[in-house]
Protein backbone atom coordinates (compact mmCIF):
# COMPACT_ATOMS: atom_id res chain seq x y z
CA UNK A 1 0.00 0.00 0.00
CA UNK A 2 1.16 3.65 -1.12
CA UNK A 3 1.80 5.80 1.83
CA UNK A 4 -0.03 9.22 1.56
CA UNK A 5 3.25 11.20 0.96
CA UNK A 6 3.63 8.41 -1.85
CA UNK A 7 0.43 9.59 -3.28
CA UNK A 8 0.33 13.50 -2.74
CA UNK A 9 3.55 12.45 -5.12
CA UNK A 10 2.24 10.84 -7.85
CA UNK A 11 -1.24 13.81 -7.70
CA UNK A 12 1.80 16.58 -8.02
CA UNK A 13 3.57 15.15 -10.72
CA UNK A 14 0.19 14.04 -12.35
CA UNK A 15 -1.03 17.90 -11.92
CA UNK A 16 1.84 19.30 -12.94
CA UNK A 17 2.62 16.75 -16.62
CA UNK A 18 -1.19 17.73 -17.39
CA UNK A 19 -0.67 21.27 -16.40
CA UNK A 20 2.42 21.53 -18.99
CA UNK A 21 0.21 18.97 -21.80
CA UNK A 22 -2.38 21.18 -21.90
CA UNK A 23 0.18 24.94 -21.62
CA UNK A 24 2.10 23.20 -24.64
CA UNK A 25 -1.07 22.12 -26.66
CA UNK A 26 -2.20 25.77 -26.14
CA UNK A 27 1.12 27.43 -27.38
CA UNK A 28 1.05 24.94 -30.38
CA UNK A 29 4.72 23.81 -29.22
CA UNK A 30 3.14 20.15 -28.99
CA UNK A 31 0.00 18.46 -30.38
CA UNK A 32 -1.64 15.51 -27.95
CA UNK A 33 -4.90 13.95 -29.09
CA UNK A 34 -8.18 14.37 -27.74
CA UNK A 35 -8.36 11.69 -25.28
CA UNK A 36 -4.93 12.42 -23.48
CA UNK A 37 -6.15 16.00 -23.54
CA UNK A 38 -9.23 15.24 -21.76
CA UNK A 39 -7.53 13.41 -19.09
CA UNK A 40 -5.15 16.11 -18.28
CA UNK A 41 -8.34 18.61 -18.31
CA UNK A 42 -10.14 15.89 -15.71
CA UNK A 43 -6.96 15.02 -13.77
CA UNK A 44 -6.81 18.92 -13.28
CA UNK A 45 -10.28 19.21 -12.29
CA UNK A 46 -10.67 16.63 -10.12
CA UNK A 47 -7.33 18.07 -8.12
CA UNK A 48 -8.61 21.55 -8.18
CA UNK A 49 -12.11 20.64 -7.11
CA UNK A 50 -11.02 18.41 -4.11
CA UNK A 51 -8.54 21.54 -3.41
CA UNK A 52 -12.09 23.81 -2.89
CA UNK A 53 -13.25 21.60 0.00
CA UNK A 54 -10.36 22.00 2.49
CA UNK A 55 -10.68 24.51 4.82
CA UNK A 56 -7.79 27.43 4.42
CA UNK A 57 -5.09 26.06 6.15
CA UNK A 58 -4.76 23.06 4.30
CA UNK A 59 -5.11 24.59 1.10
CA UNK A 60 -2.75 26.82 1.69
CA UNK A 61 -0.36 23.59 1.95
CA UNK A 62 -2.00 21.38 -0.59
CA UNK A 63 -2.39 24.42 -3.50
CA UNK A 64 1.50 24.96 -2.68
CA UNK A 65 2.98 21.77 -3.01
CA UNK A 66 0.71 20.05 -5.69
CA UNK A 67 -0.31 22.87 -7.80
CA UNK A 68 2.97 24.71 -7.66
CA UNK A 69 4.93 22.28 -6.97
CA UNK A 70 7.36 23.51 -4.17
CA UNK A 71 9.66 21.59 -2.26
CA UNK A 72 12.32 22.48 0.25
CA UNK A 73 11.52 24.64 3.13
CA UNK A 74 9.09 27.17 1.37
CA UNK A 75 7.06 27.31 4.48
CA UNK A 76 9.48 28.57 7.10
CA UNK A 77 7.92 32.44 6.27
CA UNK A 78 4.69 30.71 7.62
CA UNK A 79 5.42 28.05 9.87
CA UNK A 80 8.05 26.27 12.20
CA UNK A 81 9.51 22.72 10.71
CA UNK A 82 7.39 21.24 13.77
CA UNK A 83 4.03 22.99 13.23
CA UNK A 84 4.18 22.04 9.78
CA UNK A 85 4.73 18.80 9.79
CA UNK A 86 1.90 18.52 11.63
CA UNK A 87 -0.45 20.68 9.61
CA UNK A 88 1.06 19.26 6.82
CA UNK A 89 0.00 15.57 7.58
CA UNK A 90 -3.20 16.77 8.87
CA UNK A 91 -3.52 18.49 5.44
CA UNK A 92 -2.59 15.34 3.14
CA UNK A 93 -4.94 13.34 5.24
CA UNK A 94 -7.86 15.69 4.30
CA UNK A 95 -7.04 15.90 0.55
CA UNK A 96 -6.94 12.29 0.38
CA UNK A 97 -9.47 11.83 1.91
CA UNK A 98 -11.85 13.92 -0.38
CA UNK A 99 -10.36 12.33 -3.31
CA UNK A 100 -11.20 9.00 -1.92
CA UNK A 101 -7.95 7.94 -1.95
């Protein structure tokens, strides 16, 4: 079984490949067909939607890791390593959670 920083993984490189599919499509640097299009569009979606339901502490966290993708110690302007760690599990719980995952 996947653990859930495993999985917040695999939804932030999953948002961010259909994030570029679709910016590339768009600037006519790449052509994808229809159905891989439509995935990225749903796999987008689905992320951003689940995003809406968490309450604005963990979407602060979620919409910063998976949608922008940051890594490191971005949220030291914000938070101590300790108190993150904790809102940040509490945050990938949540997010999982709505996605059924």
């Amino acid at each position: 079984m996947l653990s859930d920083q495993k999985k917040i993984d695999i939804l932030t490189s999953s948002y961010r490949d259909s994030s570029k599919k679709l910016r590339n499509e768009e600037l006519g640097f790449k052509h994808y067909s229809a159905c891989d299009l439509e995935i990225c569009k749903d796999t987008i979606a689905q992320i951003d939607d689940a995003i809406k339901f968490l309450h604005e502490r963990e979407k602060f966290i979620i919409y910063n890791e998976v949608v922008l993708g940051k890594r490191g110690k971005w949220y030291l302007e914000y938070y101590s390593p300790s108190a993150f760690k904790v809102r940040r599990k509490f945050a990938h719980k949540e997010f999982l959670r709505i996605l059924e995952l």
